[in-house]
C-alpha atoms as a PDB file:
ATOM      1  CA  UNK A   1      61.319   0.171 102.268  1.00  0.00           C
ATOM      2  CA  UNK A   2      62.720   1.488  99.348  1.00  0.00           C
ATOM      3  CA  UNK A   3      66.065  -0.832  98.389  1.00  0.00           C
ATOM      4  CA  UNK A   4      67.953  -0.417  94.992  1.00  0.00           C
ATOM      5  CA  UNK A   5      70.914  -2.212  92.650  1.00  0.00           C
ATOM      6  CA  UNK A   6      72.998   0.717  91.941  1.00  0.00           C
ATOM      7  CA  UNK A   7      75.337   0.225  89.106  1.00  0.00           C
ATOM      8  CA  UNK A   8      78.242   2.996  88.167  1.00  0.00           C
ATOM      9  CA  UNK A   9      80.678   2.850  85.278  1.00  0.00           C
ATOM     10  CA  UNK A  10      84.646   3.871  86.233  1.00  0.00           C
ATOM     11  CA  UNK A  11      88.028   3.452  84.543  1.00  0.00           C
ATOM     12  CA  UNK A  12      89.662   1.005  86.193  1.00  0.00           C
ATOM     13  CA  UNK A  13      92.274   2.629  86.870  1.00  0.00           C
ATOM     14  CA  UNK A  14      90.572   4.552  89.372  1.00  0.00           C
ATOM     15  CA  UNK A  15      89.117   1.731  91.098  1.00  0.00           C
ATOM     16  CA  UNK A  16      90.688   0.962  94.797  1.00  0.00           C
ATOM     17  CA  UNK A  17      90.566  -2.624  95.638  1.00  0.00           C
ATOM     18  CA  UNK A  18      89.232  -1.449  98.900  1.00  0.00           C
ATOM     19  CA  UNK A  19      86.107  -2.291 100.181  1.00  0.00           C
ATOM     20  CA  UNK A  20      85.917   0.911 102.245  1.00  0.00           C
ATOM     21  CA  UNK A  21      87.385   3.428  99.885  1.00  0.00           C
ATOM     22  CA  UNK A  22      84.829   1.491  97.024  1.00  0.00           C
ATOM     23  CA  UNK A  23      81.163   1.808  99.621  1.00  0.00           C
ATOM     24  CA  UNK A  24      82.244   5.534 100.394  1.00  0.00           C
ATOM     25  CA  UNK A  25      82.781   5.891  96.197  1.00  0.00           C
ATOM     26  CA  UNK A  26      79.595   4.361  95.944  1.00  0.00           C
ATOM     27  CA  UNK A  27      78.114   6.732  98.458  1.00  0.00           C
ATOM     28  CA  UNK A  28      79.164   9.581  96.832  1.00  0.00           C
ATOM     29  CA  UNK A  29      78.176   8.464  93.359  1.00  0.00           C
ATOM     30  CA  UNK A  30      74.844   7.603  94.989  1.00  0.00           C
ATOM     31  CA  UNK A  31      74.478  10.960  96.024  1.00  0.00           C
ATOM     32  CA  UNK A  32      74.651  12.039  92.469  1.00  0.00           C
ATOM     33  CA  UNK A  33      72.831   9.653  91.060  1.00  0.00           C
ATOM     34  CA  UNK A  34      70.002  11.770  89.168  1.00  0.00           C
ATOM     35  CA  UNK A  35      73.410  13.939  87.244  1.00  0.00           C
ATOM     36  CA  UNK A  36      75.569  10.949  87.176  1.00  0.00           C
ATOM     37  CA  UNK A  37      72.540   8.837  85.327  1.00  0.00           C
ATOM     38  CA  UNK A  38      71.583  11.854  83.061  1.00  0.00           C
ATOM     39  CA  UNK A  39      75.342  11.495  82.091  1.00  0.00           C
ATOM     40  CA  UNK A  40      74.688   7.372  81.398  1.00  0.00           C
ATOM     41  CA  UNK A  41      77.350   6.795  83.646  1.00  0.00           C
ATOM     42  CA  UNK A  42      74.713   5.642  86.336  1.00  0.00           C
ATOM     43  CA  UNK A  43      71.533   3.617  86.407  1.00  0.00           C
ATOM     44  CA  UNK A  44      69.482   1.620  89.053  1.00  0.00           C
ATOM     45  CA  UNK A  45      67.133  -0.943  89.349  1.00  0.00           C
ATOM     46  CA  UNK A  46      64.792  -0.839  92.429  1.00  0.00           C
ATOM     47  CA  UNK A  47      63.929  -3.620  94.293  1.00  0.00           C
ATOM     48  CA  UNK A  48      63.137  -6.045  90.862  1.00  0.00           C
ATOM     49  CA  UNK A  49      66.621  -6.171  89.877  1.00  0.00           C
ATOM     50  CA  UNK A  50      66.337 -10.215  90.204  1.00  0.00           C
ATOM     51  CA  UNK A  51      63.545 -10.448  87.693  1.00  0.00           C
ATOM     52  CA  UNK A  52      65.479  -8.637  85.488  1.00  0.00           C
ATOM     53  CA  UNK A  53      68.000 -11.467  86.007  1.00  0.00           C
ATOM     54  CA  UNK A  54      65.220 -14.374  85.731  1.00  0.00           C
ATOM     55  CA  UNK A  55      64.640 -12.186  82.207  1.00  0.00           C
ATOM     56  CA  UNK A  56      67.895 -12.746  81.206  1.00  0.00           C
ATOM     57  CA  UNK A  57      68.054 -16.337  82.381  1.00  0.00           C
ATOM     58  CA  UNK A  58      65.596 -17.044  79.483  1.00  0.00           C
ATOM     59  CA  UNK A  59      68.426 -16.313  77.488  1.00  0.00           C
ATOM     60  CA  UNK A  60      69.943 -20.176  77.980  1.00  0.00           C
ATOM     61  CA  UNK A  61      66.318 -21.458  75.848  1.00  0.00           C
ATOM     62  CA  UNK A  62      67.275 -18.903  73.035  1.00  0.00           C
ATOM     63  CA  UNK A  63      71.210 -19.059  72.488  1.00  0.00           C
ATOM     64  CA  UNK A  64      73.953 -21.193  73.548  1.00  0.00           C
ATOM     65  CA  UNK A  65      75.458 -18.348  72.794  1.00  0.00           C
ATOM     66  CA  UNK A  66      73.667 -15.843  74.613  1.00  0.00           C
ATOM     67  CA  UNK A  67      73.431 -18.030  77.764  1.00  0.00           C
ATOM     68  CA  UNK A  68      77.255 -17.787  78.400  1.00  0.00           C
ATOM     69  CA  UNK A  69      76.604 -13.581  79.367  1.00  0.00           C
ATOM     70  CA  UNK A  70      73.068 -13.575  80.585  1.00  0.00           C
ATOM     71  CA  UNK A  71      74.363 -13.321  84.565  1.00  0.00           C
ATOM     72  CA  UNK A  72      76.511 -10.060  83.444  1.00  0.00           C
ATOM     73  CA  UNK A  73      74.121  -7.361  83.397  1.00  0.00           C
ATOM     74  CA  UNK A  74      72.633  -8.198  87.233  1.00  0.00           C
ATOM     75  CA  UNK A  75      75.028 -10.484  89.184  1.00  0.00           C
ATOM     76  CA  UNK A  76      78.333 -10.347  86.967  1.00  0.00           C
ATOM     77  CA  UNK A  77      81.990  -9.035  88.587  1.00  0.00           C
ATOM     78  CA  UNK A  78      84.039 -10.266  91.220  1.00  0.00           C
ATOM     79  CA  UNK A  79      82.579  -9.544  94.757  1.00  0.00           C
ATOM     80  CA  UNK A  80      85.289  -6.570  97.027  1.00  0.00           C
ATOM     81  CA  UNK A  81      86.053  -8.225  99.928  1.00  0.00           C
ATOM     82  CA  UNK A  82      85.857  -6.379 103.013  1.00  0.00           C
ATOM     83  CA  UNK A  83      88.512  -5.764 104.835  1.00  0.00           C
ATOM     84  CA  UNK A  84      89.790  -6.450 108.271  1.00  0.00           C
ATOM     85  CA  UNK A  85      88.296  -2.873 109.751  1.00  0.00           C
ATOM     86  CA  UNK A  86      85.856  -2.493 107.550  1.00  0.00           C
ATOM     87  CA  UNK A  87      82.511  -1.491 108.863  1.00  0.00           C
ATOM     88  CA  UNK A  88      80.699  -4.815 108.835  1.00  0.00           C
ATOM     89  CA  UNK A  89      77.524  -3.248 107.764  1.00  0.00           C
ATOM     90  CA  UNK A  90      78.719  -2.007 104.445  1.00  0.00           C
ATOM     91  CA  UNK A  91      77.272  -3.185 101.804  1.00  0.00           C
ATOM     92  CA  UNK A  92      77.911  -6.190  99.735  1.00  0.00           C
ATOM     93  CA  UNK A  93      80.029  -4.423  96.124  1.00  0.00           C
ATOM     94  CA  UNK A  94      81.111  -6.327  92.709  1.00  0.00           C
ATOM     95  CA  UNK A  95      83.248  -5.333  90.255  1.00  0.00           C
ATOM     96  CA  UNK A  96      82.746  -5.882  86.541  1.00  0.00           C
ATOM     97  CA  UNK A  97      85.990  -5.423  84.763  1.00  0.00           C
ATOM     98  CA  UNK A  98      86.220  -3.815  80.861  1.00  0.00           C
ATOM     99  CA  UNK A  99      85.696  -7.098  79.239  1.00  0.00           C
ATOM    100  CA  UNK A 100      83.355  -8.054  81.043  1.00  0.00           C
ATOM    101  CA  UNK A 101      81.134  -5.165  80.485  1.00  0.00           C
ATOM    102  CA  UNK A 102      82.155  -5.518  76.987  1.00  0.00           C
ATOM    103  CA  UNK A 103      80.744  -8.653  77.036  1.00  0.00           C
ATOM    104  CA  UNK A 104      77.693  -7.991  79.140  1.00  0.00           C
ATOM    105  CA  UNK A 105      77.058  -4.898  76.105  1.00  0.00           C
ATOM    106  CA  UNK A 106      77.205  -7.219  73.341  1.00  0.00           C
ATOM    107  CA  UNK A 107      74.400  -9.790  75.112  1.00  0.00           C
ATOM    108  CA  UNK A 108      72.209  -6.789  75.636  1.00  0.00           C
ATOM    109  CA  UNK A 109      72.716  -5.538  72.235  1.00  0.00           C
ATOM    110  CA  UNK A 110      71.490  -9.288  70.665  1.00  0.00           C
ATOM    111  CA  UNK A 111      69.102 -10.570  72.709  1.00  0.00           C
ATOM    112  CA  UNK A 112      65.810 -10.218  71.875  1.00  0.00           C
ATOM    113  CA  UNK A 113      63.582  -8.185  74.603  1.00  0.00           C
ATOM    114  CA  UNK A 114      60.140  -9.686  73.070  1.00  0.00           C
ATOM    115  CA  UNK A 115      61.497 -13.346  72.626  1.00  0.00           C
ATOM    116  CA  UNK A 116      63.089 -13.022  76.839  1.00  0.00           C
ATOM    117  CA  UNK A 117      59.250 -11.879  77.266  1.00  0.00           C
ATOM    118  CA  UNK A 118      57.810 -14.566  75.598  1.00  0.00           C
ATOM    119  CA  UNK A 119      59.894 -17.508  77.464  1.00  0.00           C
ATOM    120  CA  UNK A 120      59.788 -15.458  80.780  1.00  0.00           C
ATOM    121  CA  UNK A 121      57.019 -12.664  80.881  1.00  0.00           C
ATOM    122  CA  UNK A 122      54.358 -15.133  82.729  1.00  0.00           C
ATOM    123  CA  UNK A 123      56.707 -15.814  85.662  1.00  0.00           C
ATOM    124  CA  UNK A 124      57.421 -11.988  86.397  1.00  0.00           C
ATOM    125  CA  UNK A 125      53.589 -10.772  86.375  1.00  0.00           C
ATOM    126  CA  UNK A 126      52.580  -9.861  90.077  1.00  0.00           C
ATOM    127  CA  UNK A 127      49.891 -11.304  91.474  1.00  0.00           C
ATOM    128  CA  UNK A 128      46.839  -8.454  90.537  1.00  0.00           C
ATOM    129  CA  UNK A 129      49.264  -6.630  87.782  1.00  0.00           C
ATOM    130  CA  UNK A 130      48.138  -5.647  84.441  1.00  0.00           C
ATOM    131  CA  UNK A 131      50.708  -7.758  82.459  1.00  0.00           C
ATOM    132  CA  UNK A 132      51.498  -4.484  80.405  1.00  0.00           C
ATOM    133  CA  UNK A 133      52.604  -2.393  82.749  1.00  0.00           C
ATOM    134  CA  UNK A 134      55.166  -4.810  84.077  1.00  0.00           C
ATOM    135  CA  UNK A 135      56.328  -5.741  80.394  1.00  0.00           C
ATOM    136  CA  UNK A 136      57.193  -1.881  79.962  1.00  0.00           C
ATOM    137  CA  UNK A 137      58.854  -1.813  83.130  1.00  0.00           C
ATOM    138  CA  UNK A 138      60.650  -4.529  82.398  1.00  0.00           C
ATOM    139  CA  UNK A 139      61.489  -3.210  78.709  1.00  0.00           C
ATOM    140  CA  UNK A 140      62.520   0.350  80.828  1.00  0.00           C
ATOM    141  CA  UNK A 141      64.938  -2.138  82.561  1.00  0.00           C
ATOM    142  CA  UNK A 142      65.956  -3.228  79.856  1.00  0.00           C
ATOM    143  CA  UNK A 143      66.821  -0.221  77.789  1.00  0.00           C
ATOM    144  CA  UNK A 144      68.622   1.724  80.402  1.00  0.00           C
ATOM    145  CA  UNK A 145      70.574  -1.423  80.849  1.00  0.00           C
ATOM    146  CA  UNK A 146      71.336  -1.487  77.062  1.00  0.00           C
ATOM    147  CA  UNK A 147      72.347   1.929  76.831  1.00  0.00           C
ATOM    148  CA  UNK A 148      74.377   1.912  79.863  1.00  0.00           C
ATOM    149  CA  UNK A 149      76.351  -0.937  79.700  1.00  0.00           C
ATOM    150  CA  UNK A 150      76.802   0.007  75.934  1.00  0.00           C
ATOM    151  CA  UNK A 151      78.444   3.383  77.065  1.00  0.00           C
ATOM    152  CA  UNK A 152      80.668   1.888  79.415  1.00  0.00           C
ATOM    153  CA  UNK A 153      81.657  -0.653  76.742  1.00  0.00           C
ATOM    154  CA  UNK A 154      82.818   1.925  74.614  1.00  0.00           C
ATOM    155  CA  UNK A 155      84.194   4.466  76.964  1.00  0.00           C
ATOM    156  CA  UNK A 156      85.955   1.036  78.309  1.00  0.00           C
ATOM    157  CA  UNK A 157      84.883   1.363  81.931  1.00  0.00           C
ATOM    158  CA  UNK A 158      84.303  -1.167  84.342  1.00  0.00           C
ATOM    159  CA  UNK A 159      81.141  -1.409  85.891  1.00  0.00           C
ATOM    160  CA  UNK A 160      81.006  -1.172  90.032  1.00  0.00           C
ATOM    161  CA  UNK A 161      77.545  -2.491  91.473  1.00  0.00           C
ATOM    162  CA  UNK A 162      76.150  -2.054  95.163  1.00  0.00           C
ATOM    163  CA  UNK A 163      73.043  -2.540  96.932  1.00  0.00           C
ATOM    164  CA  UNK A 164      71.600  -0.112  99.160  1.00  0.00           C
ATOM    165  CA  UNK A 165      68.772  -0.285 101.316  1.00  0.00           C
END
């Protein structure tokens, strides 16, 4: 089953706070993914998106500082509530508002890929995985993440965030 965190950058301003009008967004944007992440307005993460997170979460033995933003990238933003006639099986959205992006830029832009690798690498080897293969997909992860977020940063987007399966 093929199930990926899909993660698009949009002013604002153009965001509904409607959990219908936001999955049918998403649905389009989806759609266009392969144009929208040539663009670096797009970029997903298939079904490891939470060891990208437990990457991150090595952050909190590095920084004090780095620790307060490590949750950003993966899991940050407010969930959308669905609404009263929503279609129940829509999926789960967050929002990530400008400063939060900003903020979620500026941790990927100091942390350290190789020290999150040291603290964390050994816990996100598969069972019967050549250790580096998974490091460079992790460091793939990684750098799209970087550039994205960075993008959005600047542009001062917020970041919307869906799961599809």
């Amino acid at each position: 089953m093929s199930i990926h965190m899909h993660m698009r950058a949009v002013a604002e301003s153009e965001i509904r706070d409607d959990h219908t009008w936001l999955a049918a967004f998403m649905s389009e944007a989806w759609g266009n993914h392969p144009d929208e992440y040539a663009a670096g307005i797009a970029v997903s993460i298939d079904k490891v998106w939470g060891g990208v997170n437990d990457l991150y979460a090595a952050a909190e033995v590095l920084d004090a500082d780095a620790a307060k933003s490590w949750e950003l990238p993966i899991y940050g933003g407010r969930p959308v509530a669905h609404s009263a006639d929503a279609d129940p099986s829509n999926p789960p959205l967050r929002v990530l508002e400008p400063p939060g992006v900003s903020q979620a830029a500026g941790f990927l832009t100091r942390v350290s890929f190789d020290e999150l690798w040291n603290v964390a690498g050994a816990g996100l080897v598969w069972s019967g995985w050549d250790e580096a293969e998974v490091r460079q997909e992790f460091l793939d992860h990684h750098s799209c993440l970087q550039k994205f977020y960075g993008q959005a940063a600047t542009a001062g987007h917020a970041v919307v965030r869906v799961v599809w399966a």
